[in-house]
N, C-alpha and C. Protein backbone atom coordinates (compact mmCIF):
# COMPACT_ATOMS: atom_id res chain seq x y z
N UNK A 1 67.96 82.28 29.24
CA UNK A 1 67.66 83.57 29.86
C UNK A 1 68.79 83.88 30.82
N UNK A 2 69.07 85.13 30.64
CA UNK A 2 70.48 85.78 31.60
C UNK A 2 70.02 86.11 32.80
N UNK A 3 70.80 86.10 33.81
CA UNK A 3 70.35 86.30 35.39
C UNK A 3 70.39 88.01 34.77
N UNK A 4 71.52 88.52 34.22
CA UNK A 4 71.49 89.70 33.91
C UNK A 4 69.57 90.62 33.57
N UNK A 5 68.82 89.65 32.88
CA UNK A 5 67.88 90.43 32.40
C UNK A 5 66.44 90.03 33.24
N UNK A 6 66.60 89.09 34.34
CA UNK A 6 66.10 88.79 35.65
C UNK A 6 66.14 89.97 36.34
N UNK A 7 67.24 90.04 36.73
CA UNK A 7 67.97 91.57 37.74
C UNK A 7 67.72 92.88 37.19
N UNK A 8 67.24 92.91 35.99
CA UNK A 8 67.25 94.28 35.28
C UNK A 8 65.41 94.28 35.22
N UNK A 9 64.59 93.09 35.17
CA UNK A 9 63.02 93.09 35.71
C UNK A 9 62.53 93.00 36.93
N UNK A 10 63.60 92.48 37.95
CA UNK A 10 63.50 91.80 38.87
C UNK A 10 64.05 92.39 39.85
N UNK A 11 64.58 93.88 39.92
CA UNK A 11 66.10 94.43 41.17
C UNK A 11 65.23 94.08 42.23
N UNK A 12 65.85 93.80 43.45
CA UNK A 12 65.78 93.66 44.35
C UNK A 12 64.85 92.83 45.25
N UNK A 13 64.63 91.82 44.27
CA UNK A 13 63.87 90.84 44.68
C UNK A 13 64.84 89.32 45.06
N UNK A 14 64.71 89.02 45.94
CA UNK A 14 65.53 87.41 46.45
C UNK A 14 65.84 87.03 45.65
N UNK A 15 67.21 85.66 45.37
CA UNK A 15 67.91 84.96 44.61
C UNK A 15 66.73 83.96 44.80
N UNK A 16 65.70 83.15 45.31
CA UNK A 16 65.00 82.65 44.89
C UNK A 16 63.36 82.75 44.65
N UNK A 17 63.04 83.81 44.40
CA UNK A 17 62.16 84.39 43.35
C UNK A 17 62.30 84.49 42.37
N UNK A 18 63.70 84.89 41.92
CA UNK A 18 64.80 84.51 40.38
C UNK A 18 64.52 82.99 40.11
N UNK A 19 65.10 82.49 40.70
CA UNK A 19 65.03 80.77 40.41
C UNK A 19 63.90 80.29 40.23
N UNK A 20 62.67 80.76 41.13
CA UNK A 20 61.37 80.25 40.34
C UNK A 20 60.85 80.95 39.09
N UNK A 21 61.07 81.86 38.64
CA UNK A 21 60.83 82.68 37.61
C UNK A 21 61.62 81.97 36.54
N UNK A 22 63.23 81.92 36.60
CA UNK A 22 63.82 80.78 35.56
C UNK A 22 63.36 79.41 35.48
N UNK A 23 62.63 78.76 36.62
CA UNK A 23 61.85 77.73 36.35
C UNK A 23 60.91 77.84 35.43
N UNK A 24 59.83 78.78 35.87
CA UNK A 24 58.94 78.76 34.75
C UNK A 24 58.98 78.68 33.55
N UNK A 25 60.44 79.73 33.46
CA UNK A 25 60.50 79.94 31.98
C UNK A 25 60.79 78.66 31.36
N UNK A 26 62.44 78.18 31.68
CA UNK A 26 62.77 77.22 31.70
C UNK A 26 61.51 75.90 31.38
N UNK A 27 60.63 75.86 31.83
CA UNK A 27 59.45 74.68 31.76
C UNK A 27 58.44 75.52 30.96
N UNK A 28 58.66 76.54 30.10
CA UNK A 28 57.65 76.57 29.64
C UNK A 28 56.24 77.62 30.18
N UNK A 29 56.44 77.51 31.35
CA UNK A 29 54.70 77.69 32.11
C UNK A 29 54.67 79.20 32.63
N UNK A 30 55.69 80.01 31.99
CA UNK A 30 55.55 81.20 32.76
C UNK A 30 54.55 82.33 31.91
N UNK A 31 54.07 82.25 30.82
CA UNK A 31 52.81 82.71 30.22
C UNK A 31 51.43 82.08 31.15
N UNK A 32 51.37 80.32 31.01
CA UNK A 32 51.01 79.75 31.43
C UNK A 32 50.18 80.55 32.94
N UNK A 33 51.54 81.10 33.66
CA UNK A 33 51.05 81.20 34.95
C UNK A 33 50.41 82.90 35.10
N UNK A 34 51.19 83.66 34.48
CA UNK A 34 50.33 84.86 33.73
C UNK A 34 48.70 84.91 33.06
N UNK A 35 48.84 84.32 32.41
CA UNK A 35 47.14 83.89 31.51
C UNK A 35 46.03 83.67 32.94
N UNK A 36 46.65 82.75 33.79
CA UNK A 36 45.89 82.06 34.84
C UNK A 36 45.50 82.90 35.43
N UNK A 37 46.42 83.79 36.17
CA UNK A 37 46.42 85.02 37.03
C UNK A 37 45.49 85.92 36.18
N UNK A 38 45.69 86.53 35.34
CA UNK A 38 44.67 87.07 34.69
C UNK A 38 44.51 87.12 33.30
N UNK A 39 43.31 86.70 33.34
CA UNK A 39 42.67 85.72 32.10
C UNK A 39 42.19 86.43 30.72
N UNK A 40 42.03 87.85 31.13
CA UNK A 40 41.67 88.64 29.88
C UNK A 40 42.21 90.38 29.73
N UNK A 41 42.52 90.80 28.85
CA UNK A 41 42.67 92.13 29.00
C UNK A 41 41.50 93.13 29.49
N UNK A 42 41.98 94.29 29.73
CA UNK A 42 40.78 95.36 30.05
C UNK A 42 40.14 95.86 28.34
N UNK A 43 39.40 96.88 29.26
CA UNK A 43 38.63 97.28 27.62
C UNK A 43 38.89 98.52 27.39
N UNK A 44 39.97 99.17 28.03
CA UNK A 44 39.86 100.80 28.14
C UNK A 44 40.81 101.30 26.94
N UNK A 45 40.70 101.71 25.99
CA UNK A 45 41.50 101.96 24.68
C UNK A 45 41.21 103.19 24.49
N UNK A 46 40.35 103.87 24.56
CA UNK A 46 41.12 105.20 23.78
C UNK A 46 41.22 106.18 25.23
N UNK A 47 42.08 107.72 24.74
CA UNK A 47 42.27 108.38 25.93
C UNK A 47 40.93 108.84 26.99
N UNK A 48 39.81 109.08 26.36
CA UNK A 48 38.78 109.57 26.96
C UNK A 48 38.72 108.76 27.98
N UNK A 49 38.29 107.13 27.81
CA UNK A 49 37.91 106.06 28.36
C UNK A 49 39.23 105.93 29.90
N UNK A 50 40.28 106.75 29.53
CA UNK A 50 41.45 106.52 30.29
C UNK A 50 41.43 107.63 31.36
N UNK A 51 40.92 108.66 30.84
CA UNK A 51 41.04 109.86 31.19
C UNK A 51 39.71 109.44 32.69
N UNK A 52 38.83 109.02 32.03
CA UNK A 52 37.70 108.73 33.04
C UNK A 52 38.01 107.91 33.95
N UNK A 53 39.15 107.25 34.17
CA UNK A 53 39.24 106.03 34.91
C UNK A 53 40.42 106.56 35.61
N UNK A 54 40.79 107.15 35.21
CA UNK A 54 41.96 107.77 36.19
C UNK A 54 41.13 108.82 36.46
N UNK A 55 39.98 109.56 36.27
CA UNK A 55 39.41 110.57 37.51
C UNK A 55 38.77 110.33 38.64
N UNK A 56 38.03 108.73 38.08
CA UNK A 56 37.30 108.06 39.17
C UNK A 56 38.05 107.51 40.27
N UNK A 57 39.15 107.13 40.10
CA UNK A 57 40.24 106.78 41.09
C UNK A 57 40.72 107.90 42.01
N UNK A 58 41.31 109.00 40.82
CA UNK A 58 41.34 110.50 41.28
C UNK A 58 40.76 110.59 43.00
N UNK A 59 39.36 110.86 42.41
CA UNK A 59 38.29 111.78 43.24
C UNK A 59 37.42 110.56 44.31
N UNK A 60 37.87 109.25 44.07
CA UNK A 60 37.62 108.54 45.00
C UNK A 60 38.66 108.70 46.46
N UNK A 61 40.44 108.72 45.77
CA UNK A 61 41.15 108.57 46.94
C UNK A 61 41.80 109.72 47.45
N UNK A 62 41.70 110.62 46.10
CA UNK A 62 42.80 112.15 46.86
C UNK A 62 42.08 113.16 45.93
N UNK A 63 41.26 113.45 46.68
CA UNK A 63 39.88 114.69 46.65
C UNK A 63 40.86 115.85 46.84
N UNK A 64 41.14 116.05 47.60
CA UNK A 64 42.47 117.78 47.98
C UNK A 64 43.27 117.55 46.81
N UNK A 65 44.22 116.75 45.75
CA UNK A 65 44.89 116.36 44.68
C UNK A 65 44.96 117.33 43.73
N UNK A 66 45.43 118.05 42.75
CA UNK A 66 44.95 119.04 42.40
C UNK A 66 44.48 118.28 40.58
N UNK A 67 43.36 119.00 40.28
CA UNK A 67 42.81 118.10 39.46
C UNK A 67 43.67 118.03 37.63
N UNK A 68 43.51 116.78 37.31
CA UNK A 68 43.82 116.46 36.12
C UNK A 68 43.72 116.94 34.65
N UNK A 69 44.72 117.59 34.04
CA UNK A 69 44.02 118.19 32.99
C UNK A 69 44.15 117.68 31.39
N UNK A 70 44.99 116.86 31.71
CA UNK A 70 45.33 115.52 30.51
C UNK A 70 45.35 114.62 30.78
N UNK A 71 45.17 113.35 30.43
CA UNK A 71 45.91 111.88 30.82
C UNK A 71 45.41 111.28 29.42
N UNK A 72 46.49 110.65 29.04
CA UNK A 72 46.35 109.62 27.60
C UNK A 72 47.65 108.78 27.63
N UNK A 73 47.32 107.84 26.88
CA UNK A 73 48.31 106.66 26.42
C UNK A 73 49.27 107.34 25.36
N UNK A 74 50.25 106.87 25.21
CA UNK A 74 51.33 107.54 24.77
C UNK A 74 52.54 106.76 24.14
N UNK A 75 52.76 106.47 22.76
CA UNK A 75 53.09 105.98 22.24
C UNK A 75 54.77 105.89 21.81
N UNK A 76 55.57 106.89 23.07
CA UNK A 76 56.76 106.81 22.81
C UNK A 76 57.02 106.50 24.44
N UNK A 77 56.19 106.05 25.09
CA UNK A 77 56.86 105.57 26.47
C UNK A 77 57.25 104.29 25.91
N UNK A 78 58.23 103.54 25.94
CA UNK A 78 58.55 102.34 26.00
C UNK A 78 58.97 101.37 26.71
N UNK A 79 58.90 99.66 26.77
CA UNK A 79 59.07 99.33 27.77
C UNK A 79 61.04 98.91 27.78
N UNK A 80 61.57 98.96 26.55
CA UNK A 80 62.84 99.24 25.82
C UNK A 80 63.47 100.74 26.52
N UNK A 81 62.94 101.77 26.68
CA UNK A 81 63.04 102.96 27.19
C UNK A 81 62.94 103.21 29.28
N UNK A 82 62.05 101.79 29.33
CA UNK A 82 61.68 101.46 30.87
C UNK A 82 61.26 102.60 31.24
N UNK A 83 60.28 103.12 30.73
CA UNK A 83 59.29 104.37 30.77
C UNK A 83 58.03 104.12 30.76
N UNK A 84 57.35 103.55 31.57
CA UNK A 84 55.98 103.06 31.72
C UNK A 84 54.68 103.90 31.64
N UNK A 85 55.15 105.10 32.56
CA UNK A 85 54.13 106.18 32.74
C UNK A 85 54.96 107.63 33.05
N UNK A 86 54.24 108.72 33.13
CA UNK A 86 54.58 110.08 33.13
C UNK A 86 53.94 111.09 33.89
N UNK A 87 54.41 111.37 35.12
CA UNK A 87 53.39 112.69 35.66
C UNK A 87 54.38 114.46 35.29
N UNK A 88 53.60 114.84 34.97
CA UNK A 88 54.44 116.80 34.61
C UNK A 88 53.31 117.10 34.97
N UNK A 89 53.57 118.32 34.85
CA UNK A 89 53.14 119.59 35.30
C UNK A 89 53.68 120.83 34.21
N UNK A 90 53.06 120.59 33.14
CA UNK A 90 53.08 121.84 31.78
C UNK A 90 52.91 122.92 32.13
N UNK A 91 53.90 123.94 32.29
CA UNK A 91 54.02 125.39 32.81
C UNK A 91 53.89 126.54 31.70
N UNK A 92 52.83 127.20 31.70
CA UNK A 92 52.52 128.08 30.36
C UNK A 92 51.97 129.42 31.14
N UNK A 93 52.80 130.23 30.46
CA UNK A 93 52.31 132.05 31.58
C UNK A 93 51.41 132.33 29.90
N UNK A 94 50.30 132.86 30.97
CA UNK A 94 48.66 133.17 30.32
C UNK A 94 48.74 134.62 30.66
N UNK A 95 49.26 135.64 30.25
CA UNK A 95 49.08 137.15 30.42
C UNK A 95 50.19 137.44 31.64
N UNK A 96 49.73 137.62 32.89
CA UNK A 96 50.51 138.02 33.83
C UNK A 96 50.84 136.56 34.91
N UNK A 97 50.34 135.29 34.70
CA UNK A 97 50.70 134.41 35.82
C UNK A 97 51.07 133.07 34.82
N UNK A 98 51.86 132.41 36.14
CA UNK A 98 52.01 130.92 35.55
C UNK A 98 51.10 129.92 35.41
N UNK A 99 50.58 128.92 34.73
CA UNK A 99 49.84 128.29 35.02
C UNK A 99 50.00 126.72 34.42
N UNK A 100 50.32 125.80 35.71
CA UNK A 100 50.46 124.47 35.63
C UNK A 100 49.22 124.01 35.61
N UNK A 101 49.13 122.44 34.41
CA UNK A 101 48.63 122.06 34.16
C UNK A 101 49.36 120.82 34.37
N UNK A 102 48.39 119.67 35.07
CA UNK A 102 49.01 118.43 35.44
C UNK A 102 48.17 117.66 34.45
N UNK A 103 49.67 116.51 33.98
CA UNK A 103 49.43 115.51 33.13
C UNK A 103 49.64 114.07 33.19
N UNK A 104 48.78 113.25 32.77
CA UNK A 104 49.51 112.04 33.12
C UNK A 104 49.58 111.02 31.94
N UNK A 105 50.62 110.76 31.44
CA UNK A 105 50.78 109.82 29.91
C UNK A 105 51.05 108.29 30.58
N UNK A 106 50.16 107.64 29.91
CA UNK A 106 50.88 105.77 30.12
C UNK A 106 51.20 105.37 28.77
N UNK A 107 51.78 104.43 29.21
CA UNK A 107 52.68 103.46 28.04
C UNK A 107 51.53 103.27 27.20
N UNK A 108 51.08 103.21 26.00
CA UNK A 108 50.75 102.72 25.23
C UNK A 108 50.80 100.80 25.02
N UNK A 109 51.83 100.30 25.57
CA UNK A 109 51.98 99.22 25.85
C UNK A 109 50.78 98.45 27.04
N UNK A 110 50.39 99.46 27.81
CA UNK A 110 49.17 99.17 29.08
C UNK A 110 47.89 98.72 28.26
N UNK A 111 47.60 99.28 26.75
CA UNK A 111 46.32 99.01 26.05
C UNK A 111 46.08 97.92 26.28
N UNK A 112 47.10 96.60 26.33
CA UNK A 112 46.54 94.87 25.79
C UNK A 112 47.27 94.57 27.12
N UNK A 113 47.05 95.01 28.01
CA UNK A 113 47.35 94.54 29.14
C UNK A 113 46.31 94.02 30.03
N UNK A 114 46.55 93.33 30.99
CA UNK A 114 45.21 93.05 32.32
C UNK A 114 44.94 93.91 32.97
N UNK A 115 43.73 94.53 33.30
CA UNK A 115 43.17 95.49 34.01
C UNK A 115 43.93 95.94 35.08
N UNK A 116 44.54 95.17 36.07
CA UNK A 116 45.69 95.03 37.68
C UNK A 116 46.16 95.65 36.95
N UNK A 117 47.14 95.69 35.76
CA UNK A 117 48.94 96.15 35.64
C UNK A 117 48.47 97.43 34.87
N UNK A 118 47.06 98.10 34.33
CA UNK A 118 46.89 99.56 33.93
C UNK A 118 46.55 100.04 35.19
N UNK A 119 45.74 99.18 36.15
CA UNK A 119 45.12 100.28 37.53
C UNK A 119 46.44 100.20 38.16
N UNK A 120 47.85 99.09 38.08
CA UNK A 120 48.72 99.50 39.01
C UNK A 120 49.19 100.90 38.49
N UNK A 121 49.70 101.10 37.04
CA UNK A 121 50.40 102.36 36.69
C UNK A 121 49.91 103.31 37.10
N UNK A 122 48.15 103.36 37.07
CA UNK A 122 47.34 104.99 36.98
C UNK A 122 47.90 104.93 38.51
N UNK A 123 47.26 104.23 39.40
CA UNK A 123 47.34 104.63 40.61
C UNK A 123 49.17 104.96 41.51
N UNK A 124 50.00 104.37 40.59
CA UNK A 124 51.59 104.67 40.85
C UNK A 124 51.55 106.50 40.48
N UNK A 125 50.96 106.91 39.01
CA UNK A 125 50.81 107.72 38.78
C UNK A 125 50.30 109.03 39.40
N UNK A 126 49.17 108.69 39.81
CA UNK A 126 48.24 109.34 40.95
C UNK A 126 49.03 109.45 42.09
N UNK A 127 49.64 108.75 42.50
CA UNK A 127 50.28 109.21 43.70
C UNK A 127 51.39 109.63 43.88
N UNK A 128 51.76 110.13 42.66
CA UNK A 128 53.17 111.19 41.92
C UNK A 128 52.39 112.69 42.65
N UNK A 129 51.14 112.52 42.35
CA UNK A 129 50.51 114.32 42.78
C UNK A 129 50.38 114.61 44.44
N UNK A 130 50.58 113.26 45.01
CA UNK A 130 50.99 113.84 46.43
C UNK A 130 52.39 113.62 47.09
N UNK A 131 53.03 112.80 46.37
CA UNK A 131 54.09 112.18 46.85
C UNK A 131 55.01 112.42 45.58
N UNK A 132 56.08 112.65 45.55
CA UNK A 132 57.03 113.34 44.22
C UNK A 132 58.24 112.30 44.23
N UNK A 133 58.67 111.80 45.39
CA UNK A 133 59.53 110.21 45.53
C UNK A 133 58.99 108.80 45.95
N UNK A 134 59.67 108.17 45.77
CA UNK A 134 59.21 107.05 45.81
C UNK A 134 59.98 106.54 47.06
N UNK A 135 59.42 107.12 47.99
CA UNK A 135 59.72 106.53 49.25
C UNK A 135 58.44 105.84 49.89
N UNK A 136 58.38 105.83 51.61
CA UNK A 136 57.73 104.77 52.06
C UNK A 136 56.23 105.77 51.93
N UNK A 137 56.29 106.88 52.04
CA UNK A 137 54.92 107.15 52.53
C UNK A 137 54.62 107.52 50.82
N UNK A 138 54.84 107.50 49.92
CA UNK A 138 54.21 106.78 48.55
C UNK A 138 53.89 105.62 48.20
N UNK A 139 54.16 104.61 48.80
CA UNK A 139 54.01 103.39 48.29
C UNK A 139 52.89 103.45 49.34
N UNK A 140 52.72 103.97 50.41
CA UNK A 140 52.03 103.59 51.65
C UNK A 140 50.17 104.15 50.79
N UNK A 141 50.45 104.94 49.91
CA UNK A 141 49.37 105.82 49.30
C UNK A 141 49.43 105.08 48.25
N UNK A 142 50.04 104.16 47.51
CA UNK A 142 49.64 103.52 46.18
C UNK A 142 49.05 102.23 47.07
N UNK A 143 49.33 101.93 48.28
CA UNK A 143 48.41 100.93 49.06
C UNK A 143 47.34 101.00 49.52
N UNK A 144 47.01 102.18 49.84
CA UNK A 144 45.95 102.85 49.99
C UNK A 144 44.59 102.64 48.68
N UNK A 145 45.24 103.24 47.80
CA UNK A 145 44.46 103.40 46.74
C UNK A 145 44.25 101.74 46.17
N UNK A 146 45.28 101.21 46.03
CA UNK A 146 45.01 99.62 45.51
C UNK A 146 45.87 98.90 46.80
N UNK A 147 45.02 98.01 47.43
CA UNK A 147 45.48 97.17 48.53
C UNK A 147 46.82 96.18 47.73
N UNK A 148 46.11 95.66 46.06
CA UNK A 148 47.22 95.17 45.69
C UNK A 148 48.46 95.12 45.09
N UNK A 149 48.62 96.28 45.29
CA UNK A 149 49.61 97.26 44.35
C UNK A 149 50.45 96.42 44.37
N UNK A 150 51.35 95.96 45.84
CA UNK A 150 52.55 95.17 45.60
C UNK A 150 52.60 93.91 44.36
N UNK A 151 51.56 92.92 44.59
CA UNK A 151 51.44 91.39 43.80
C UNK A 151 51.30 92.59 42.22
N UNK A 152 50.65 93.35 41.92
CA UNK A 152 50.59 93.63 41.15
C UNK A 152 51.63 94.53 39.69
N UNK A 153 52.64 95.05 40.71
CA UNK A 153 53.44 95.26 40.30
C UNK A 153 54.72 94.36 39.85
N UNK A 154 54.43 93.62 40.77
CA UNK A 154 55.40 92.59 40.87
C UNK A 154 54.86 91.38 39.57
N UNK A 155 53.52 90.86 39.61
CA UNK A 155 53.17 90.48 38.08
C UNK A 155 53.45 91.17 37.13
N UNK A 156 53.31 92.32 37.26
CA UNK A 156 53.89 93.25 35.92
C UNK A 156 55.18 93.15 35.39
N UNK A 157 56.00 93.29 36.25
CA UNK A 157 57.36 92.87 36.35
C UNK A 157 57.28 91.73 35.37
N UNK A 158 56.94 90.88 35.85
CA UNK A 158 57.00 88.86 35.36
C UNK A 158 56.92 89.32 34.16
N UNK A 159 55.47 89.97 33.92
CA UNK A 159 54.79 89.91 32.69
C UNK A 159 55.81 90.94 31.40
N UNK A 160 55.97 92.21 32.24
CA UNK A 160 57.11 92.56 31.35
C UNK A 160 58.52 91.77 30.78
N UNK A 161 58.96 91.13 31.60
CA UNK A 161 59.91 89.97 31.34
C UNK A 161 59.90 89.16 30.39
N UNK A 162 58.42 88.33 30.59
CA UNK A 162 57.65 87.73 29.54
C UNK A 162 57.66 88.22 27.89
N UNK A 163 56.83 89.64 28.30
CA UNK A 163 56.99 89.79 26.30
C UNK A 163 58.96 89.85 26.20
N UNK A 164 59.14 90.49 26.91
CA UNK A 164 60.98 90.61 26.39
C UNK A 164 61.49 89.00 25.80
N UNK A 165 61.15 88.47 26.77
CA UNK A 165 61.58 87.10 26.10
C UNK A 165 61.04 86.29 25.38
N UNK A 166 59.78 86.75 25.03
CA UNK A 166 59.15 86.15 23.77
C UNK A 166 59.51 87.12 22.64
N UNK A 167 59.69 87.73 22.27
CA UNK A 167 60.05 88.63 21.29
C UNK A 167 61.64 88.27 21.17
N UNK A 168 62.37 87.95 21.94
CA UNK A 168 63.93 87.49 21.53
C UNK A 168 63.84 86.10 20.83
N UNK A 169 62.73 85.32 21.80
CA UNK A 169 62.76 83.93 21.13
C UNK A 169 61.92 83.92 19.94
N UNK A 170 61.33 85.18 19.43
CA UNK A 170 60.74 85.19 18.02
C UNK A 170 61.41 85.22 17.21
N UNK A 171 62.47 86.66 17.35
CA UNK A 171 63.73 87.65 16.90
C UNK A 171 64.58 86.10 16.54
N UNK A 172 65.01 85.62 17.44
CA UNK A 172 65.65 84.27 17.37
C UNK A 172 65.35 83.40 15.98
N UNK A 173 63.89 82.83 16.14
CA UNK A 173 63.55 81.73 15.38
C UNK A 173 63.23 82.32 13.69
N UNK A 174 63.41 83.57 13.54
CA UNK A 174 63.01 84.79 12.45
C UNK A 174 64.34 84.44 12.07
N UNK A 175 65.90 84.79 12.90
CA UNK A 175 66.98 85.39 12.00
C UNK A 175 67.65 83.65 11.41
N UNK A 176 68.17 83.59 9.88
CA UNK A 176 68.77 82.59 9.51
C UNK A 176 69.74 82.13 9.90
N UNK A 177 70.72 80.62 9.78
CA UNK A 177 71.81 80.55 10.32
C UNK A 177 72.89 81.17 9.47
């Protein structure tokens, strides 16, 4: 594994948070320590089921927010693309006015994921509708909404890392000499 593709899952995290992460891998145990952390996927698969779970979050933490008029999984976000999730605002003039419609698409990749790393995206997402950068007083509102946003993102990270490098070491053991 390249420090290169550490740094490209990993920016701005310490030179030894890297080193334990190449440990794991290195030994094997970094699924291992994923699985442990969380032990089963969620159950939320189709958009309806998504749509509901990002309203309940919605209208639990940002009631003034202006309300949701799509949200579904989305099958050309990729994690190859490093496109996880999507907030717009679809602008369509209806006779004489404009009228935005807010949307929110996740990776399709979130389906077989652990419950933490879909509630981290919705709620990263969700707080695109009050906050438009990703500065401090957004993250301060994705803390809000999930106390564990940080560990959780930061497993995601791992975990994204993870399939990348199981899929090379598949890609690998697949191509002939």
């Amino acid at each position: 594994m390249s420090s290169a593709l550490i740094q490209q899952y990993l920016p701005g995290y310490p030179a030894h948070v890297h080193a334990q992460i190449l440990h794991l891998h290195t030994q094997g145990q970094l699924q291992t320590y994923l699985q442990t952390r969380y032990p089963q996927p969620h159950t939320i698969q189709s958009d309806k089921a998504l749509y509901d779970f990002c309203s309940a979050l919605k209208q639990r933490y940002l009631k003034n927010a202006p309300l949701l008029d799509k949200v579904h999984f989305d099958n050309r976000l990729t994690i190859e693309k490093q496109t996880l999730g999507l907030n717009r605002a679809v602008s369509r003039v209806q006779g004489g006015k404009l009228k935005a419609k807010k949307e929110i698409r996740i990776s399709a990749f979130f389906k077989n994921t652990p419950l933490a790393f879909l509630q981290m995206i919705v709620v990263h997402e969700l707080a695109h509708l009050k906050e438009r950068d990703h500065d401090k007083a957004f993250y301060q509102l994705c803390l809000h909404m999930e106390p564990n946003y940080m560990q959780y993102e930061f497993d995601c990270r791992v975990y994204l890392l993870s399939q990348v490098l199981a899929s090379q070491l598949n890609s690998a053991a697949v191509e002939p000499i």
